[in-house]
C-alpha atoms as a PDB file:
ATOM      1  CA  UNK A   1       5.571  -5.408  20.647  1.00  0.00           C
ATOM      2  CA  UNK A   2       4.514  -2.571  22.697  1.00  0.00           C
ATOM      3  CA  UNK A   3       8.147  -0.630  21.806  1.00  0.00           C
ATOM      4  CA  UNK A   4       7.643  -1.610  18.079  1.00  0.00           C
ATOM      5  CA  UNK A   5       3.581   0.322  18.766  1.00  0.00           C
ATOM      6  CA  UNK A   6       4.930   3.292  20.362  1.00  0.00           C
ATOM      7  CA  UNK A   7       7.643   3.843  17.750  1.00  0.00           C
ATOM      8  CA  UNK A   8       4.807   3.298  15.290  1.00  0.00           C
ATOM      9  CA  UNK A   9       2.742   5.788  16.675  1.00  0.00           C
ATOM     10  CA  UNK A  10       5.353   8.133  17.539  1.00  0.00           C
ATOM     11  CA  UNK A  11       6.960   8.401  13.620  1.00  0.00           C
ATOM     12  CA  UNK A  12       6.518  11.917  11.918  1.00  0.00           C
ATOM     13  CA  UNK A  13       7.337  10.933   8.111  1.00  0.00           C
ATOM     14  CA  UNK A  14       6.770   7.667   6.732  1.00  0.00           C
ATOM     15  CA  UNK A  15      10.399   7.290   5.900  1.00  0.00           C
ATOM     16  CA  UNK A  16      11.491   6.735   9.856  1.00  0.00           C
ATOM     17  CA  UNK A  17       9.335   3.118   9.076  1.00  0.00           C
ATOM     18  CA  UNK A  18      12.910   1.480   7.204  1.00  0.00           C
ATOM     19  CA  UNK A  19      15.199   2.393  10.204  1.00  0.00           C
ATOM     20  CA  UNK A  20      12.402   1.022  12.640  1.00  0.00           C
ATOM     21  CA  UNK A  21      12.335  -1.964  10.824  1.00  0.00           C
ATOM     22  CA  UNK A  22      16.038  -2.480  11.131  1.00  0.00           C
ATOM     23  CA  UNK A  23      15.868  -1.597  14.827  1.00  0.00           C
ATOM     24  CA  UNK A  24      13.196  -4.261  15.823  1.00  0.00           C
ATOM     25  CA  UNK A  25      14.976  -6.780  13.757  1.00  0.00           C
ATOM     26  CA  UNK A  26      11.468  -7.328  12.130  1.00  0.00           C
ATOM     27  CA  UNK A  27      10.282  -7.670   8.240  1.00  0.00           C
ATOM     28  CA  UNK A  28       7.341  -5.379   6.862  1.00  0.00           C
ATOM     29  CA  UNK A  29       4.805  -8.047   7.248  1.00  0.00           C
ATOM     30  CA  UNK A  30       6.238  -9.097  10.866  1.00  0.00           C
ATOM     31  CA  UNK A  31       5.956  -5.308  11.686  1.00  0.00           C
ATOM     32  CA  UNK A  32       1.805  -5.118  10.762  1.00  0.00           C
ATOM     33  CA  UNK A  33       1.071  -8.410  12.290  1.00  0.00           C
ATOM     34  CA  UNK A  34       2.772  -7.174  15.935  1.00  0.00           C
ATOM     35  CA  UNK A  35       1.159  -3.542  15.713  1.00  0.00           C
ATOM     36  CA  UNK A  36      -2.181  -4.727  14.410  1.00  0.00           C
ATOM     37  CA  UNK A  37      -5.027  -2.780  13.437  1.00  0.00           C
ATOM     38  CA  UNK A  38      -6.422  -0.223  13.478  1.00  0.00           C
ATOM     39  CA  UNK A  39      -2.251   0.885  12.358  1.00  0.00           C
ATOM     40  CA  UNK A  40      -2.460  -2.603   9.974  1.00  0.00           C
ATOM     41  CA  UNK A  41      -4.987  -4.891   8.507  1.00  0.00           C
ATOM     42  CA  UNK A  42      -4.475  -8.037   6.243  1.00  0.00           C
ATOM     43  CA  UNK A  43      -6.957  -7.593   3.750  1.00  0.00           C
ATOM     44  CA  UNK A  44      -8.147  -9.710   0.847  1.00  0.00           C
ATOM     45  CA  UNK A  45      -5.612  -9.322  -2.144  1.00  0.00           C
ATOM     46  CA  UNK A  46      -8.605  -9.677  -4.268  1.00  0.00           C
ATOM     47  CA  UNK A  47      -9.718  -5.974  -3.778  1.00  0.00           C
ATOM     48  CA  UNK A  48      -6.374  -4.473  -5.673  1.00  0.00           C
ATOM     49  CA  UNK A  49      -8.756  -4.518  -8.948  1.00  0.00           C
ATOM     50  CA  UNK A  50     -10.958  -2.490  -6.482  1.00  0.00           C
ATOM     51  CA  UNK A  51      -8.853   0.239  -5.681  1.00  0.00           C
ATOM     52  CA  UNK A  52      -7.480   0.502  -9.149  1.00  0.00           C
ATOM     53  CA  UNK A  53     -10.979   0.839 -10.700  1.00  0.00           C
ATOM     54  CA  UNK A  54     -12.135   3.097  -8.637  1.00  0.00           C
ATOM     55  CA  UNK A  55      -9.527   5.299  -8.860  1.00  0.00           C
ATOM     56  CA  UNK A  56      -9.880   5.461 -12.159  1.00  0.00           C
ATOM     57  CA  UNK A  57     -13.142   6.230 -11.592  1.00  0.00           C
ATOM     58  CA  UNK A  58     -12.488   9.041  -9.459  1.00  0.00           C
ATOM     59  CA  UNK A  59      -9.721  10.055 -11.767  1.00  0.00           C
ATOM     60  CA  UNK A  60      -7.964  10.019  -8.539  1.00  0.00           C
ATOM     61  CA  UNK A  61      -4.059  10.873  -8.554  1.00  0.00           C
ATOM     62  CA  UNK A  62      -2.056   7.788  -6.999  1.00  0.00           C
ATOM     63  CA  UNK A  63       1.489   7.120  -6.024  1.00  0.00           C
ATOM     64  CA  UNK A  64       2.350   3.027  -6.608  1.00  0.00           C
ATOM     65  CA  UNK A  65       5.791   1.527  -6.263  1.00  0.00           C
ATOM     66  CA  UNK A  66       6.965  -1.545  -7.619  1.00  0.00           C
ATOM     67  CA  UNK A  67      10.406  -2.596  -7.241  1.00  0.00           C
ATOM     68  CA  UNK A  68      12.915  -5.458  -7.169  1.00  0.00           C
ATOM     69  CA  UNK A  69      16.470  -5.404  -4.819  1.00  0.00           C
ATOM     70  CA  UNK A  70      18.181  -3.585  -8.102  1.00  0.00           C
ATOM     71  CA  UNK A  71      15.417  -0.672  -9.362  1.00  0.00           C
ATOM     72  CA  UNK A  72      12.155   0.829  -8.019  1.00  0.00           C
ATOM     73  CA  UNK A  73       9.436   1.921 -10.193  1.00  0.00           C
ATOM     74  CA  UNK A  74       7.619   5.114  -9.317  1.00  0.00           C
ATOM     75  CA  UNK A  75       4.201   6.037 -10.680  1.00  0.00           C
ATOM     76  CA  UNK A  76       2.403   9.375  -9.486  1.00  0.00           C
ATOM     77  CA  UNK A  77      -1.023  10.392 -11.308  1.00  0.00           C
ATOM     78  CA  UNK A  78      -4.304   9.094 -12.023  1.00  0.00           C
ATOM     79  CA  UNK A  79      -4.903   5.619 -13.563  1.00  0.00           C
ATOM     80  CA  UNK A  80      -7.154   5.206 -16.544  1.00  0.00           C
ATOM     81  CA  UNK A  81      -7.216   2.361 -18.120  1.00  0.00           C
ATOM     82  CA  UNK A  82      -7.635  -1.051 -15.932  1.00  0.00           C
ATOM     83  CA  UNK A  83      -7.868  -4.624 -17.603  1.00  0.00           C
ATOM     84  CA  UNK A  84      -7.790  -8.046 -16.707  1.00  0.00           C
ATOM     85  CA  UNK A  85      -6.023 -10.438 -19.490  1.00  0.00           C
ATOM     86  CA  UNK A  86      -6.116 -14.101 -18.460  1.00  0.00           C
ATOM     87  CA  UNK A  87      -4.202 -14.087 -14.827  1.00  0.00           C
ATOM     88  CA  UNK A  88      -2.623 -10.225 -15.197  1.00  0.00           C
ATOM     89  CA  UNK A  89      -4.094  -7.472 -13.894  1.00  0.00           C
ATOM     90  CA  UNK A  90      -2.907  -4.579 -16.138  1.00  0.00           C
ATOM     91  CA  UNK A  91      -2.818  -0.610 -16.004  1.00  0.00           C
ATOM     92  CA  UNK A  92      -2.640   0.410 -19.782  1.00  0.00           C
ATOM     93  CA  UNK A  93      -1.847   4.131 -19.377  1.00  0.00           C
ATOM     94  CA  UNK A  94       0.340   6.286 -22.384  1.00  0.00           C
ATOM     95  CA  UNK A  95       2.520   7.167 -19.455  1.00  0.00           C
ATOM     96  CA  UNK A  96       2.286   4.190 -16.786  1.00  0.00           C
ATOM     97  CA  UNK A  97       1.936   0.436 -17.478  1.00  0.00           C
ATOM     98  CA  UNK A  98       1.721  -2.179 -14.631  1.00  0.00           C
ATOM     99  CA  UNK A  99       1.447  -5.756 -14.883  1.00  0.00           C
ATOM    100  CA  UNK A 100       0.299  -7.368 -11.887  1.00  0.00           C
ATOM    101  CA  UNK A 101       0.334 -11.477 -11.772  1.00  0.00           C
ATOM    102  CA  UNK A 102      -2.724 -11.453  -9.358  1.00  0.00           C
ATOM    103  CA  UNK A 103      -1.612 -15.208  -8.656  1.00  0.00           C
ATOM    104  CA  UNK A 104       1.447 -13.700  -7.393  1.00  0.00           C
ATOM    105  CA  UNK A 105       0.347 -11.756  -4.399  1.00  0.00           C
ATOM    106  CA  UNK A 106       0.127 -13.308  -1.544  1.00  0.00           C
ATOM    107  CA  UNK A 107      -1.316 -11.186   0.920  1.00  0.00           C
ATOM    108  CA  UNK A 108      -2.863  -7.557   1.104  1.00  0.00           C
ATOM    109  CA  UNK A 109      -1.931  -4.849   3.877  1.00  0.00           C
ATOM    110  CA  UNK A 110      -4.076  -1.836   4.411  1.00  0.00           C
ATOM    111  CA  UNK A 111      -1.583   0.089   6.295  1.00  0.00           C
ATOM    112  CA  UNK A 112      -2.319   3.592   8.570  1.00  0.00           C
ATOM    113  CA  UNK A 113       1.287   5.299   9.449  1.00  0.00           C
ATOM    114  CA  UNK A 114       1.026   8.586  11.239  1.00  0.00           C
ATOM    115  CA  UNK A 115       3.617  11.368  10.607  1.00  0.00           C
ATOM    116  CA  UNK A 116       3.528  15.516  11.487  1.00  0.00           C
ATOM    117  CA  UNK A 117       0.722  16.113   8.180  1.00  0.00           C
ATOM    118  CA  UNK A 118      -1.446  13.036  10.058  1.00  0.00           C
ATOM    119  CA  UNK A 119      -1.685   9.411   8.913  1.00  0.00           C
ATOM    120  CA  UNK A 120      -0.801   7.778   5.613  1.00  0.00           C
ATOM    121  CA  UNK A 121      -2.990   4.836   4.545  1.00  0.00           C
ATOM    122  CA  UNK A 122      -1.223   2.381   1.855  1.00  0.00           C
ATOM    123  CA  UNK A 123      -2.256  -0.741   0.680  1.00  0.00           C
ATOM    124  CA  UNK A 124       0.689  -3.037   0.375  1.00  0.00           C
ATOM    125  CA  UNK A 125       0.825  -6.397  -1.187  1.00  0.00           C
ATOM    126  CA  UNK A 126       3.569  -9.368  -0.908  1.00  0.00           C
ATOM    127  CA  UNK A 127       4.141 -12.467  -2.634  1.00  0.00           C
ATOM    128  CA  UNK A 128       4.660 -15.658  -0.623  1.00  0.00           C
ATOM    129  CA  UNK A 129       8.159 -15.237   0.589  1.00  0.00           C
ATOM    130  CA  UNK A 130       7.145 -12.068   2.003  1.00  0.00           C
ATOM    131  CA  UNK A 131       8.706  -9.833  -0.789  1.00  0.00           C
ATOM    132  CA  UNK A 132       7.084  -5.941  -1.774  1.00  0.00           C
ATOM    133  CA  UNK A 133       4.568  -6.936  -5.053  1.00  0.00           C
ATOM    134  CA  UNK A 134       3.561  -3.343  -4.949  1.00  0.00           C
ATOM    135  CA  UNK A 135       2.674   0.020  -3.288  1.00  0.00           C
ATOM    136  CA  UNK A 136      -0.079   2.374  -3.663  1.00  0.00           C
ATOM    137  CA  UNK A 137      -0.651   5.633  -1.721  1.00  0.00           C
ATOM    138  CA  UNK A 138      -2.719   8.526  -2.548  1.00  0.00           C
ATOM    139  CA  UNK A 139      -0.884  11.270  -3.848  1.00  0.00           C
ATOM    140  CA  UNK A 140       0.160  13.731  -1.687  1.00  0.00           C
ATOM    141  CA  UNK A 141       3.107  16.506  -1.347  1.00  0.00           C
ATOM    142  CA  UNK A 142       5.216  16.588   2.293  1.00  0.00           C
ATOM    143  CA  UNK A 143       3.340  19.251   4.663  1.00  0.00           C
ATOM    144  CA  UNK A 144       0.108  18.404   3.634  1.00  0.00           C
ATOM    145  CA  UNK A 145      -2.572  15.930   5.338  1.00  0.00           C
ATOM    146  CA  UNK A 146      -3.439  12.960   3.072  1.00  0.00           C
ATOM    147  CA  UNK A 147      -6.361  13.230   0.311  1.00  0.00           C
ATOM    148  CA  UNK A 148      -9.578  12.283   2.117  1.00  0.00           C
ATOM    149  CA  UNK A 149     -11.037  10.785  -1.783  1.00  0.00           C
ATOM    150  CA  UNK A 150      -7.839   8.466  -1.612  1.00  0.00           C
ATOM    151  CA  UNK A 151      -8.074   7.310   2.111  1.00  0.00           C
ATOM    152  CA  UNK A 152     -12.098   6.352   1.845  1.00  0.00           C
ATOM    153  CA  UNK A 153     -10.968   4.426  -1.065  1.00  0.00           C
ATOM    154  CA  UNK A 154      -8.597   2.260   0.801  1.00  0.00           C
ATOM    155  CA  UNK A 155     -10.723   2.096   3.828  1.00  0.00           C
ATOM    156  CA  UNK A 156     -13.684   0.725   1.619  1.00  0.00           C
ATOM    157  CA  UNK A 157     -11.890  -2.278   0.287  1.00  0.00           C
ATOM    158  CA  UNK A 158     -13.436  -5.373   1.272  1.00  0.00           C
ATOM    159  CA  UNK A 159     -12.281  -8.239   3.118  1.00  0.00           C
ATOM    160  CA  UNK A 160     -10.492  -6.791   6.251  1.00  0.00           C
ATOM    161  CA  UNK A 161      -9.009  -9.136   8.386  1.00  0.00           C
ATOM    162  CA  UNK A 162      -8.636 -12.292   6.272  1.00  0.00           C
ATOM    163  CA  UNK A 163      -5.530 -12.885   6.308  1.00  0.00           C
ATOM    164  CA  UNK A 164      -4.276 -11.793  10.098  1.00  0.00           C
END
């Protein structure tokens, strides 16, 4: 564990996470449950209507991934429109459309990764096998430090801890 930490600590773009990963022999979820927090913090999965509202609200400029093993889905830009129908939890956006089974996700990540610009915060979430649901950073370009607006959003959500 205290290898896995000092990699953690010692990365300098988010991308180095996949080959650290690989070199502890460790899944994503295995990886934030060894480091711990403050680097990662289960969090209640409940809050991901949270962040999305608010961001809207903020007209705040995200970054979200969803994915499967054969395509990834990319979104960078503000959300706007944020709806719950029956057990989905739905961006409605001209140019971005996400369809999240709330039921579905598992467990919630609020996740600090430090690289040359400073730390990254993402909040991850996983299904029950342990499986990516979904991404969502704050938008920000290589070279520059993270968007303050975006990281007090994540660091506001509620339930931190729950699920450790």
């Amino acid at each position: 564990m205290a290898k896995l930490t000092e990699e953690w600590l010692a990365m300098t773009d988010v991308h180095q996470f996949f080959g650290m990963l690989r070199r502890h022999k460790v899944s994503r979820e295995q990886a934030f449950r060894l480091v711990g927090a403050p680097h990662a913090e289960a969090i209640d999965p409940a809050g991901i209507v949270t962040l999305l509202e608010q961001a809207a609200a903020k007209e705040l400029s995200i970054m979200c991934f969803v994915g499967n093993r054969g395509n990834i889905q990319i979104h960078t830009g503000p959300v706007k429109t944020i709806k719950r129908m029956g057990p989905w939890l739905n961006v409605l956006d001209p140019e971005f459309n996400l369809h999240l089974l709330e039921s579905g996700v598992a467990s919630a990540w609020l996740i600090r990764k430090s690289t040359e610009d400073g730390i990254v915060t993402s909040v991850e979430l996983y299904d029950n096998a342990g499986e990516t649901v979904a991404q969502f950073f704050g938008q920000r370009q290589e070279g520059d430090p993270e968007n303050t607006v975006w990281r007090d959003l994540a660091e506001s959500l509620p339930g931190r801890e729950v699920a450790a």
